[in-house]
Protein backbone atom coordinates (compact mmCIF):
# COMPACT_ATOMS: atom_id res chain seq x y z
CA UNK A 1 90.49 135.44 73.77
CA UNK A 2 93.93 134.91 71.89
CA UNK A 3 94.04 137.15 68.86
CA UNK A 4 93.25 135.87 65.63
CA UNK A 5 96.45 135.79 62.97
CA UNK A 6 93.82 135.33 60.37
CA UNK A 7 90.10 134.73 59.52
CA UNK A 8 88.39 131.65 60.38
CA UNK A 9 85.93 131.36 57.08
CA UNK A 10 86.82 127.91 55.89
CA UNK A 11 85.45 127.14 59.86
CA UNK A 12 82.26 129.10 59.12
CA UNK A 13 82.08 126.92 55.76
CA UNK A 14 81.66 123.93 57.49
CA UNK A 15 79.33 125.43 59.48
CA UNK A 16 76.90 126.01 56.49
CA UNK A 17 77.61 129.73 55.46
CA UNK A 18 76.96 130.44 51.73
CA UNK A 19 79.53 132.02 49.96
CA UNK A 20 78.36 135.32 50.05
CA UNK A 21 78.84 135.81 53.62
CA UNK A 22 81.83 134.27 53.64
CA UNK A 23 83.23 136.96 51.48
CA UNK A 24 81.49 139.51 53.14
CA UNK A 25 83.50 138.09 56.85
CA UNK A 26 86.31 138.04 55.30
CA UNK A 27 86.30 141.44 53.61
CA UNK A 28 85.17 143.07 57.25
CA UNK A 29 87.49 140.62 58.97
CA UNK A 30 90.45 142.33 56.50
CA UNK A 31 89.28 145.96 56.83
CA UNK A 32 88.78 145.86 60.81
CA UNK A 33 92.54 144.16 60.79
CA UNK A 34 93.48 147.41 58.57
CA UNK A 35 91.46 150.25 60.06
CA UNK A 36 89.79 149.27 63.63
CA UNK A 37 86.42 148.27 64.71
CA UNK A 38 85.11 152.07 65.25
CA UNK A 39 85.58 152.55 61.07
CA UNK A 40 82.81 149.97 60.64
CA UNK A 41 78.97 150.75 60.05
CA UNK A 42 76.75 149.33 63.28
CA UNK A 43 75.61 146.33 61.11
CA UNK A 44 79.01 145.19 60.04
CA UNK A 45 80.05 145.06 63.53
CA UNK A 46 77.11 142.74 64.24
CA UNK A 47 77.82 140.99 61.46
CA UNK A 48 81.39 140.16 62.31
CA UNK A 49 79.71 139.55 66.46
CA UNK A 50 77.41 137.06 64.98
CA UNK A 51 80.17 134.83 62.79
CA UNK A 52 82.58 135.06 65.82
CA UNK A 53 79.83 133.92 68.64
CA UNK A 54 79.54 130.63 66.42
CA UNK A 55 83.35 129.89 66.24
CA UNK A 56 85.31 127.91 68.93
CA UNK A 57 87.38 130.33 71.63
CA UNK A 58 91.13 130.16 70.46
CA UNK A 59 92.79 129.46 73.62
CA UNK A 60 96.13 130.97 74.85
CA UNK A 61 97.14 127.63 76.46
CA UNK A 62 100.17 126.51 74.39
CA UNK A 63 100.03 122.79 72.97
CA UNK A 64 102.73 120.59 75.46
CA UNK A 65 105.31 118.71 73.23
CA UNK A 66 106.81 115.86 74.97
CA UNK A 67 110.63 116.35 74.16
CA UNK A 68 111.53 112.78 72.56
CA UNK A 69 114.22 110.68 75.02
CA UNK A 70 116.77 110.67 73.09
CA UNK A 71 116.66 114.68 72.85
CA UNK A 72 117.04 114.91 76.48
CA UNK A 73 120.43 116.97 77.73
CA UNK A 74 121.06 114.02 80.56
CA UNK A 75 121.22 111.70 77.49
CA UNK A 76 122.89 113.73 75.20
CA UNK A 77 125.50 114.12 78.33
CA UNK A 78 126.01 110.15 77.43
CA UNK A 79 125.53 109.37 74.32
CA UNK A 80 128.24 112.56 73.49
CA UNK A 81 131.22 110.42 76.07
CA UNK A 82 129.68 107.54 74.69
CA UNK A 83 130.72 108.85 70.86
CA UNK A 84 133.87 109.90 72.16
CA UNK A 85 134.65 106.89 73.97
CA UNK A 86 134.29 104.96 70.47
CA UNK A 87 136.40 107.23 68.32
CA UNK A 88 139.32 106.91 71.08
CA UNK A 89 138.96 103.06 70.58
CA UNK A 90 138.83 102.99 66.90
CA UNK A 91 142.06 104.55 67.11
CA UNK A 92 143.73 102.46 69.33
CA UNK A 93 145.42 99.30 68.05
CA UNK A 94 143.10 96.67 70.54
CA UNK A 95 142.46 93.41 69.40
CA UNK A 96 139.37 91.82 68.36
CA UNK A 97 136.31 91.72 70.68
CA UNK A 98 138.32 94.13 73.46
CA UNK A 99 136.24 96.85 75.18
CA UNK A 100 136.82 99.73 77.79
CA UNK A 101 135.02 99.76 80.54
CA UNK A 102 133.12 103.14 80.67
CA UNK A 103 131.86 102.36 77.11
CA UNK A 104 130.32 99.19 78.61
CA UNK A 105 128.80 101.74 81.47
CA UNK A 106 127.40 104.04 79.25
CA UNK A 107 125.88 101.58 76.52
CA UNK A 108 124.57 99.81 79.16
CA UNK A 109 123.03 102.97 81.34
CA UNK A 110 121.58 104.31 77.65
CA UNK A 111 119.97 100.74 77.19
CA UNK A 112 118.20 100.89 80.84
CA UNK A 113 117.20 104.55 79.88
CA UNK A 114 115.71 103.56 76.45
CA UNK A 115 114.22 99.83 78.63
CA UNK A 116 112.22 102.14 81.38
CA UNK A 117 111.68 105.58 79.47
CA UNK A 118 112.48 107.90 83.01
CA UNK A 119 111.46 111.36 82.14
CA UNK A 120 114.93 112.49 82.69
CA UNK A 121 113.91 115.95 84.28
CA UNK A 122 115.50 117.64 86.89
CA UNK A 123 114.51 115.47 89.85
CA UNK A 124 115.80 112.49 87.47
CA UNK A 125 118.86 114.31 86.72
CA UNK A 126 119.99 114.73 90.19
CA UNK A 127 118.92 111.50 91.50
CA UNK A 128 121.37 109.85 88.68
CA UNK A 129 124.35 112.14 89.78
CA UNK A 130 124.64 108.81 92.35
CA UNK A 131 125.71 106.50 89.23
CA UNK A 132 128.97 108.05 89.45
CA UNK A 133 129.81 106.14 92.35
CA UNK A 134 128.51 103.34 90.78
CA UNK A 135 130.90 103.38 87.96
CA UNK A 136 133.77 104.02 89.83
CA UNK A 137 133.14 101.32 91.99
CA UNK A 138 132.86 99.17 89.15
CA UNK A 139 136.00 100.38 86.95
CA UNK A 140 138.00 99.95 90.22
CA UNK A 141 136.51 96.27 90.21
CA UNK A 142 137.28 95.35 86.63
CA UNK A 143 140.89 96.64 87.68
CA UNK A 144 140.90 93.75 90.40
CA UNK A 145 139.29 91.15 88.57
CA UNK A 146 140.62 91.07 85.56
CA UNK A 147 144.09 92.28 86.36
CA UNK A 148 146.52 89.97 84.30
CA UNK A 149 144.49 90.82 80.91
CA UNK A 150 143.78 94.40 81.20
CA UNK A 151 145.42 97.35 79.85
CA UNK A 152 145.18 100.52 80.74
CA UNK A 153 145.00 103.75 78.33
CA UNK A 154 144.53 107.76 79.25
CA UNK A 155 141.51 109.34 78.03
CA UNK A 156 141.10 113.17 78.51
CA UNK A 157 137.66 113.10 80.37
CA UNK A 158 137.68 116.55 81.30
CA UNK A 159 139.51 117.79 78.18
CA UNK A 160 136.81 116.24 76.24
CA UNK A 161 133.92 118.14 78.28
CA UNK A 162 136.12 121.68 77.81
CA UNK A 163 136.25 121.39 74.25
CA UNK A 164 132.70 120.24 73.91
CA UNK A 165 131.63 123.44 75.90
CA UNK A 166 133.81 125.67 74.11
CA UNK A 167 131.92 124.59 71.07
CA UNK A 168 128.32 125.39 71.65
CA UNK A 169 127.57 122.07 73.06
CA UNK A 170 125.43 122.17 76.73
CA UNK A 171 127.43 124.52 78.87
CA UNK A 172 125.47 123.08 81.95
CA UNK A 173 127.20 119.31 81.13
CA UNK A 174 129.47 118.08 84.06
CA UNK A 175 132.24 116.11 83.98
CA UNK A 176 131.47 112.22 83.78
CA UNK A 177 134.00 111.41 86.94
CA UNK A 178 133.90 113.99 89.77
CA UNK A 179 135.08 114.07 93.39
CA UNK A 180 138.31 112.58 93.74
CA UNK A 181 138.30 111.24 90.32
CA UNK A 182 137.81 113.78 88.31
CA UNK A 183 140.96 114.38 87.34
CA UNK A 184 141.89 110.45 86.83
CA UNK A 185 142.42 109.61 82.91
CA UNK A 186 142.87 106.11 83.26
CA UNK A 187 140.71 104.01 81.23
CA UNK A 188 140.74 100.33 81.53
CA UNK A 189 140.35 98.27 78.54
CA UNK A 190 139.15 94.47 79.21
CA UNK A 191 139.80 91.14 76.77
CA UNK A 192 136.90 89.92 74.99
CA UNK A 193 136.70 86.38 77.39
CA UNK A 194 135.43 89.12 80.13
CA UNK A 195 133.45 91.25 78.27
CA UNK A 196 129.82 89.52 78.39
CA UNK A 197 130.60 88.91 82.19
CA UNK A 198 131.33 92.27 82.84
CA UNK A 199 128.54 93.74 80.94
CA UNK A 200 126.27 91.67 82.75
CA UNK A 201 127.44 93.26 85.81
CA UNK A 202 127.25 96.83 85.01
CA UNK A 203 123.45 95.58 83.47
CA UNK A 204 122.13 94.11 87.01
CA UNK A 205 123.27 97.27 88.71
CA UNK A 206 122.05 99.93 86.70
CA UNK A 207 118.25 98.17 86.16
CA UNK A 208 118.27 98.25 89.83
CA UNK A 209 119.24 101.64 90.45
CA UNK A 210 117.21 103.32 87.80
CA UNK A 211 114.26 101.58 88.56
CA UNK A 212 114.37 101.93 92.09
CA UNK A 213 115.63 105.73 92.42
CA UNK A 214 114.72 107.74 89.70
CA UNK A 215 111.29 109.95 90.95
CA UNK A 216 109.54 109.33 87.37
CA UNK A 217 109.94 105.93 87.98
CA UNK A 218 108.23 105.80 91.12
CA UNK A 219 105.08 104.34 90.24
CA UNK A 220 105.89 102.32 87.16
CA UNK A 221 105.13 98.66 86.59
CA UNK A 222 107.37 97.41 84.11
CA UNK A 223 109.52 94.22 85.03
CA UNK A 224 112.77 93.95 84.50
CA UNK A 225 113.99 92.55 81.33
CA UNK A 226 114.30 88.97 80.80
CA UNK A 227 117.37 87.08 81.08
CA UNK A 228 118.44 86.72 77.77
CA UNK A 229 118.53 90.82 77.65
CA UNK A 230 122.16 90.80 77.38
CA UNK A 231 123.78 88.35 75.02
């Protein structure tokens, strides 16, 4: 049995005990605390046997608390480039309506997160290290197709991360473009006419990648969204 951090009388209460032996448990209940069992007279140790035989085990087994989604370090990881991503572009002098790229990825990967609810453990976590791909597939893409309007600006991905790290944040947080890429800074910013296109894009391709390859996801049931989802 887990020890007791105090007496249980207002249980015995609702189990019909008057209250003179409820004073009398918790006076015993207080001096055995104090003193130790072996102190007590033979009938006060019965007495305290008796009230404890009629009250529920207390159980070591700890109570599990779900960690909430949006508490999760993999989306943390995000939503922190994410944040950065939109201070950099509140900075820069863009016209109306113009987006980067990887802000359009990671909106768009925390929406299919927050759309499917993965459990975002560790099999999760290293299942979606295959995104990165993705995106660079994707940026390289944009760079293609919408060539005459885009412009191109240097963000400090892994400068970002450092500095992060350096300040308490997760110290187990990667860098959001590895491999060959990881030291690339360019960050493509696309006109507003391409925007909803593009997002759509980046949307199809992440629903199906989730859905399909993240382990918590195996079994679920839920559609994809409907067509109007991005608008």
């Amino acid at each position: 049995m887990a020890k007791e951090l105090t007496h249980r009388a207002d249980e015995l209460k609702q189990l019909g005990w008057n209250q003179e032996d409820l004073y009398k448990y918790i006076e015993l209940w207080d001096y055995r605390q104090r003193w130790g069992s072996i102190n007590l007279e033979r009938e006060d140790r019965q007495f305290l046997r008796k009230a404890e035989s009629l009250l529920p085990e207390i159980t070591k087994n700890k109570v599990s608390i779900k960690k909430p989604l949006k508490e999760k370090s993999y989306y943390c990881w995000i939503q922190f480039f994410l944040d950065e991503m939109n201070n950099f572009e509140s900075k820069e002098k863009l016209e109306s309506g113009m987006r980067g790229v990887w802000p359009i990825f990671l909106e768009e990967e925390l929406r299919v997160i927050d759309y499917y609810e993965p459990v975002l453990g560790l099999p999760d976590t290293i299942k979606a290290k295959s995104i990165g791909p993705i995106r660079e597939a994707l940026a390289q893409e944009a760079l293609k197709k919408y060539e005459k309007s885009i412009i191109t600006r240097q963000f400090d991905f892994l400068g970002i991360l450092h500095n992060a790290k350096s300040n308490g944040r997760n110290a187990s947080w990667r860098s959001l473009r590895d491999g060959e890429f990881e030291g690339n800074q360019d960050y493509q910013i696309i006109d507003k006419s391409c925007v909803l296109e593009f997002r759509k894009k980046v949307s199809e391709k992440l629903l199906s990648f989730i859905k399909e390859n993240l382990p918590s996801l195996a079994e679920t049931d839920k559609s994809l969204p409907p067509n109007d989802w991005i608008h």
